[in-house]
N, C-alpha and C. Protein backbone atom coordinates (compact mmCIF):
# COMPACT_ATOMS: atom_id res chain seq x y z
N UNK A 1 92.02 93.00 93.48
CA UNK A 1 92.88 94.17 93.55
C UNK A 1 93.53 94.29 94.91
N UNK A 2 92.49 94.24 95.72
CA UNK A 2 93.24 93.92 97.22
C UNK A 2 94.07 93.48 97.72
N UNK A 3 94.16 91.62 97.15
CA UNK A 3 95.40 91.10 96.94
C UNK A 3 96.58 91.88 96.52
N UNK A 4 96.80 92.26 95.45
CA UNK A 4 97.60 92.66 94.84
C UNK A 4 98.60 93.67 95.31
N UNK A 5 97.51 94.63 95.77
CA UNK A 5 97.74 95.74 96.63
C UNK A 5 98.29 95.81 97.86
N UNK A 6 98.15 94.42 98.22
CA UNK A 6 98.77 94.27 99.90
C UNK A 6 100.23 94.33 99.83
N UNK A 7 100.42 93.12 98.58
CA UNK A 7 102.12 92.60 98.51
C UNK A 7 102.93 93.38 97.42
N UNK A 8 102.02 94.46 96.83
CA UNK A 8 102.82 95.40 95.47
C UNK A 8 102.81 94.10 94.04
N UNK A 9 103.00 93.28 94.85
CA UNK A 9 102.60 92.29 93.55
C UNK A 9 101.95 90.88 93.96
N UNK A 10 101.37 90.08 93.01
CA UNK A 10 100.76 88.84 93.05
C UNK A 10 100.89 87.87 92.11
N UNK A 11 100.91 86.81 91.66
CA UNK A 11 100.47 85.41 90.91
C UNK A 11 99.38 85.01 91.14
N UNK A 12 98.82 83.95 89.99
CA UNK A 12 97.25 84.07 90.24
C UNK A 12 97.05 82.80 91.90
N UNK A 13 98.44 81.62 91.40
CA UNK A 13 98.56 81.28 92.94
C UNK A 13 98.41 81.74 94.14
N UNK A 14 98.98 82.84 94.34
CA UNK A 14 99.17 84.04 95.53
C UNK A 14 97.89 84.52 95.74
N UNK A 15 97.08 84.52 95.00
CA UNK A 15 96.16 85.29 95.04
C UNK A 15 94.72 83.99 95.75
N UNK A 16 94.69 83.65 94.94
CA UNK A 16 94.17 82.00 95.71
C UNK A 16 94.11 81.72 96.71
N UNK A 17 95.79 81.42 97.05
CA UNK A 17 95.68 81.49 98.31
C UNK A 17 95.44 82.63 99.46
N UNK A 18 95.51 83.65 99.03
CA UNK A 18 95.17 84.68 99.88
C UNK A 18 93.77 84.73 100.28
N UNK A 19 93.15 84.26 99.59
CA UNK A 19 91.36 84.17 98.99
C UNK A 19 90.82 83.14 100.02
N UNK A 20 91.86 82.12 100.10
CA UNK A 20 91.63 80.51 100.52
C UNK A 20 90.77 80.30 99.85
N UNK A 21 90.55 79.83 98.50
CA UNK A 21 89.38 79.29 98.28
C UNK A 21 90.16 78.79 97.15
N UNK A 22 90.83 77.46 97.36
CA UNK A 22 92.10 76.85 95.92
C UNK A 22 90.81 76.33 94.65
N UNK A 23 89.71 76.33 94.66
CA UNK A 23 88.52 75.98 93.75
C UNK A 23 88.27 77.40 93.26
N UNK A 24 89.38 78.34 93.50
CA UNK A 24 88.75 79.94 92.42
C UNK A 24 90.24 79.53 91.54
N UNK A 25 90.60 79.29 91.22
CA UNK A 25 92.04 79.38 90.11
C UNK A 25 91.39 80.37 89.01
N UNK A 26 90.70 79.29 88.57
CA UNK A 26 89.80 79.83 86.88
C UNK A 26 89.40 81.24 87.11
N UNK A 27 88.48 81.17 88.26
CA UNK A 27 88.19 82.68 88.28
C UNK A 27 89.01 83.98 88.77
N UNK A 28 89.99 83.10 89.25
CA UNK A 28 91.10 84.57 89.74
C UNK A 28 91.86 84.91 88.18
N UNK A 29 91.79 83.97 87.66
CA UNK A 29 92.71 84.36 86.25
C UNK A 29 92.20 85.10 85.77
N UNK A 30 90.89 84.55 85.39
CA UNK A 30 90.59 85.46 84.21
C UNK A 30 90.16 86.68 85.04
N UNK A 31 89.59 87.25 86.03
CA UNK A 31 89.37 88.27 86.82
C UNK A 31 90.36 89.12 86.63
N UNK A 32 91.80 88.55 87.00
CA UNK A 32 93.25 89.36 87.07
C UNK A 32 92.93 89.96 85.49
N UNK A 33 93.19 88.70 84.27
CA UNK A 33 92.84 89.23 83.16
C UNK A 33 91.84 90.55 82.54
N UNK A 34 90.73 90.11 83.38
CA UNK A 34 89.91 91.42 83.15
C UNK A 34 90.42 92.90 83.99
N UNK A 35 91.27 92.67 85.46
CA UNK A 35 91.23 93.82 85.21
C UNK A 35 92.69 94.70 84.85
N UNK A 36 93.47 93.56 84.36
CA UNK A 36 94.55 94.38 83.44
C UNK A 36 94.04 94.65 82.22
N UNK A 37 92.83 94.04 81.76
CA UNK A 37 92.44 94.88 80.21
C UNK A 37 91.79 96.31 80.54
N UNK A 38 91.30 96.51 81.93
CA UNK A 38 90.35 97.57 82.05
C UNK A 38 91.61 98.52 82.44
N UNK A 39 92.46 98.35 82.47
CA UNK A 39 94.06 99.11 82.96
C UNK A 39 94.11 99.64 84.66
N UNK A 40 93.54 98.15 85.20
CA UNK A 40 93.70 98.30 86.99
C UNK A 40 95.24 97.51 87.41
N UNK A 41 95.59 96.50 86.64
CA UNK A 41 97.08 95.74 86.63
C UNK A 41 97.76 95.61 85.43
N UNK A 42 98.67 95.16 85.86
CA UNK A 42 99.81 95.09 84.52
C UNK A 42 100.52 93.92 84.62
N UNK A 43 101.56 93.08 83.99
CA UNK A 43 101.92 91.70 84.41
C UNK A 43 103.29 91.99 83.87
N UNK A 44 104.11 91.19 84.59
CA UNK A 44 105.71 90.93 83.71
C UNK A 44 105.28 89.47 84.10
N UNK A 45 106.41 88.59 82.88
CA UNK A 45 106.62 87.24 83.06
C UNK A 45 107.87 86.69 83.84
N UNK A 46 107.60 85.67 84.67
CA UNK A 46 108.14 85.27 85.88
C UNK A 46 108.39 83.41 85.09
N UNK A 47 109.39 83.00 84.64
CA UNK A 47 108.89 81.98 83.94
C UNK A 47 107.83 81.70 83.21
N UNK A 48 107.48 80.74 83.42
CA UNK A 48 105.74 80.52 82.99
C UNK A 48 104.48 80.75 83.80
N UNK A 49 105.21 81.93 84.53
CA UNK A 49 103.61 82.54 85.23
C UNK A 49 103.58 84.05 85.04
N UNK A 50 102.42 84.41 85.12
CA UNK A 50 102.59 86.13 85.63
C UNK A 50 102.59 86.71 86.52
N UNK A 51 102.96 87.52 87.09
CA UNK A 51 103.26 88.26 88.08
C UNK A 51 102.48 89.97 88.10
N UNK A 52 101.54 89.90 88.74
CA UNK A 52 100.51 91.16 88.36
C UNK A 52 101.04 92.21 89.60
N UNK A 53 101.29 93.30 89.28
CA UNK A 53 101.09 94.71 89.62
C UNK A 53 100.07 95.86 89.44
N UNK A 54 100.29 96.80 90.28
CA UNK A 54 99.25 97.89 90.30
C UNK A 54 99.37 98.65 88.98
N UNK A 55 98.75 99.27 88.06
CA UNK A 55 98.97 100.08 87.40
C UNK A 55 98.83 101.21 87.38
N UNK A 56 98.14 101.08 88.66
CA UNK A 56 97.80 102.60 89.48
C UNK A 56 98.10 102.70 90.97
N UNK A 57 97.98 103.77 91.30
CA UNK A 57 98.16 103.70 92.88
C UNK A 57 97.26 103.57 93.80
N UNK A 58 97.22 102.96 94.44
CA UNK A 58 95.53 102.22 95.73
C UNK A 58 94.83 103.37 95.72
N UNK A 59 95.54 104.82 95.96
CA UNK A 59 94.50 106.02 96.17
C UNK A 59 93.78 106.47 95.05
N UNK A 60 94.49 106.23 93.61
CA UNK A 60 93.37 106.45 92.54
C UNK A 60 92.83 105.08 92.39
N UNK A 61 93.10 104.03 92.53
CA UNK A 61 91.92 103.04 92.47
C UNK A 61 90.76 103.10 93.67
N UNK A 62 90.61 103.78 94.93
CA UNK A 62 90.30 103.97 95.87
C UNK A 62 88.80 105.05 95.16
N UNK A 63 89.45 106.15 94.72
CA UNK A 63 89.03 107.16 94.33
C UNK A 63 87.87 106.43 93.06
N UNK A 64 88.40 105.74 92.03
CA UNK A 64 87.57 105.28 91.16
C UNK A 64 86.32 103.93 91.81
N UNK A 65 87.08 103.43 92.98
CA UNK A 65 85.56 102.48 93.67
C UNK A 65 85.03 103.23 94.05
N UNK A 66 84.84 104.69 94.82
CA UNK A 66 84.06 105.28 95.64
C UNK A 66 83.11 106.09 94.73
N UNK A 67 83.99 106.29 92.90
CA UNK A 67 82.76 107.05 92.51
C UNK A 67 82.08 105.94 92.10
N UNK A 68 82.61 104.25 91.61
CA UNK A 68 81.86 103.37 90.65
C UNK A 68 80.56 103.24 91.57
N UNK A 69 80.95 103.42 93.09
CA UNK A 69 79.70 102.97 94.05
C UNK A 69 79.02 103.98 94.19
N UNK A 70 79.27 104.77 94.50
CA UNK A 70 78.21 106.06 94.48
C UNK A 70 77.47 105.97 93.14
N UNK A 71 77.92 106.12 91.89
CA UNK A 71 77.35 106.15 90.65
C UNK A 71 76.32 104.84 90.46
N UNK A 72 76.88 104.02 91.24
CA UNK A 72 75.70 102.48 91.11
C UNK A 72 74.95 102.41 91.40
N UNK A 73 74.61 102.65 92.87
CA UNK A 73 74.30 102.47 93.96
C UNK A 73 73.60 103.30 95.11
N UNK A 74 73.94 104.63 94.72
CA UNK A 74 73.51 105.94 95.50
C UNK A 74 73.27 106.95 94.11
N UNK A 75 72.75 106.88 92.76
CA UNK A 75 72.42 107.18 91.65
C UNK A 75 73.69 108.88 91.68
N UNK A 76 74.91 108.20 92.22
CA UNK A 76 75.73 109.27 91.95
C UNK A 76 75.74 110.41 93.59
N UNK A 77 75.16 110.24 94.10
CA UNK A 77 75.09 111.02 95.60
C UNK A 77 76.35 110.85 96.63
N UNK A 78 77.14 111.34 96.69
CA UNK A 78 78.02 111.28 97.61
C UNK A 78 77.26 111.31 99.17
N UNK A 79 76.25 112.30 99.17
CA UNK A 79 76.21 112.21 100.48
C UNK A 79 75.37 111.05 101.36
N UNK A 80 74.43 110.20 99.97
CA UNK A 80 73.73 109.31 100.43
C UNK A 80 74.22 108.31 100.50
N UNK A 81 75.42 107.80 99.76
CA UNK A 81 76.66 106.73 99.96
C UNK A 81 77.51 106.97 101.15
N UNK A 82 77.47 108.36 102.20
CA UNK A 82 78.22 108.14 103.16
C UNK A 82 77.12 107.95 104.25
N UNK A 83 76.09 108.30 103.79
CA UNK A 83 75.42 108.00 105.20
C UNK A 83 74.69 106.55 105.42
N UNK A 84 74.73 106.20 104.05
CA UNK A 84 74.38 104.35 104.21
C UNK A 84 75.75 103.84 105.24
N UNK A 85 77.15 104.07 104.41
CA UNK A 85 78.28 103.34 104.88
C UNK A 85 78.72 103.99 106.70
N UNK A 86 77.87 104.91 107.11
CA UNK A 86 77.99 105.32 108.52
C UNK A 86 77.09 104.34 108.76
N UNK A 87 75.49 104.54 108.54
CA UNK A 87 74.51 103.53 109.25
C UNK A 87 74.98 102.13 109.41
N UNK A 88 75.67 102.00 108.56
CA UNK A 88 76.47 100.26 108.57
C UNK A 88 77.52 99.76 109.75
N UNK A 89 78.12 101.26 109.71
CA UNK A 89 79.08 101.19 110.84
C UNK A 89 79.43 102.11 111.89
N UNK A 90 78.38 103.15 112.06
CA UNK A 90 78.52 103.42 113.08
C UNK A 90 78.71 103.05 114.66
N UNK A 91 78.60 101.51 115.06
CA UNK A 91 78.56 101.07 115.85
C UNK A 91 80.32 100.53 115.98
N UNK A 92 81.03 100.70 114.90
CA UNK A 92 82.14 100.30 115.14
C UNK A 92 83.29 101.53 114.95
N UNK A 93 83.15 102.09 114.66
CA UNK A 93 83.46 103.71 114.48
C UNK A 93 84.20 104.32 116.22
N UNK A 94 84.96 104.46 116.03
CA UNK A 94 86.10 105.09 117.44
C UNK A 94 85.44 106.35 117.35
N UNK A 95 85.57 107.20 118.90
CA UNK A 95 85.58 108.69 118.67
C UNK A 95 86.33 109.34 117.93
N UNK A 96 87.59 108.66 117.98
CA UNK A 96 88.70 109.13 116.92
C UNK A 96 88.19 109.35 115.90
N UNK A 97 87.84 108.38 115.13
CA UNK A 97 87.48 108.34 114.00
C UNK A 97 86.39 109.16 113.60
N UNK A 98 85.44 109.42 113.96
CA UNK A 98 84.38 110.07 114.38
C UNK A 98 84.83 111.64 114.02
N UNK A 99 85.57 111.92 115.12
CA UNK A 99 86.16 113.63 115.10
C UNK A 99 86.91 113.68 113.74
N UNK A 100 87.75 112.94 113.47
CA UNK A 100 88.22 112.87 112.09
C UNK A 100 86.92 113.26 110.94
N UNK A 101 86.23 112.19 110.73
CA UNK A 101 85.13 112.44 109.98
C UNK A 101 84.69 113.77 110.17
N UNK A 102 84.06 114.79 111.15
CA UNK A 102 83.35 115.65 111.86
C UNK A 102 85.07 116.49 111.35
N UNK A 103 85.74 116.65 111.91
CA UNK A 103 86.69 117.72 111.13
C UNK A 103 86.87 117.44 109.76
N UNK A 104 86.98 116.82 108.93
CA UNK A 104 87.13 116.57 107.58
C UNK A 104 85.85 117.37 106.66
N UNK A 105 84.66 117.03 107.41
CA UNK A 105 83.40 118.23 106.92
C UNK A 105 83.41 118.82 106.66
N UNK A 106 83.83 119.36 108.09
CA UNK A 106 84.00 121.29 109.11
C UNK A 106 85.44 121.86 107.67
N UNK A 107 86.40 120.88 107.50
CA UNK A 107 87.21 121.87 106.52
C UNK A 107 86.25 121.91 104.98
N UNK A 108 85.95 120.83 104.41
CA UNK A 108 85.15 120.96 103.57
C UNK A 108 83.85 122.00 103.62
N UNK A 109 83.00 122.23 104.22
CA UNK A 109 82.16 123.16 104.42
C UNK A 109 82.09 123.95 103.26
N UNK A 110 82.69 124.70 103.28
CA UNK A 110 82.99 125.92 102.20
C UNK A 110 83.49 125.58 100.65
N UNK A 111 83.86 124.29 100.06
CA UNK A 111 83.93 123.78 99.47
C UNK A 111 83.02 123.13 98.84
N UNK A 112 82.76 123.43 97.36
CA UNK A 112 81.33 122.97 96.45
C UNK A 112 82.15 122.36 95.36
């Protein structure tokens, strides 16, 4: 999806190579395949290739990884999925970023 998302569109070539790994062909296809059946891309034909697009916008696909991982992974806990993904990276984390986080709370607060 990443791929995809960078350039607004991809081929399963494009995508390969973006990957570097020219021994995934098979699996970028059918991958792409799976996730235009799950309705994450869409394809027009480009000659005899396809050409995959978003079918959504990065922020609702964004929105749907953060609950698939929380729901996996943190048995649905938002707050225990952010404090794993801080412990991971807090060491690389700007103050910027930081106060961002720390104001983003502070407005949430009052919000259930």
């Amino acid at each position: 999806m990443d791929a995809v998302h960078a350039s607004g569109t991809a081929t399963v070539q494009e995508v390969v190579e973006r990957l570097g790994e020219m021994e995934a062909r098979d699996s970028v296809r059918v991958t792409l395949a799976i996730l235009e059946k799950k309705g994450h891309l869409r394809h027009r034909r480009d000659g005899n290739r396809n050409v995959y697009y978003p079918a959504v916008p990065r922020s609702v696909a964004q929105r749907s990884a953060m609950q698939h991982l929380a729901s996996t992974f943190f048995d649905g806990s938002a707050s225990r999925a952010i404090l794993a993904f801080l412990d991971q990276s807090a060491h690389r984390l700007t103050r910027e970023e930081l106060d961002e986080i720390a104001r983003r709370i502070e407005e949430r607060g009052g919000k259930r």
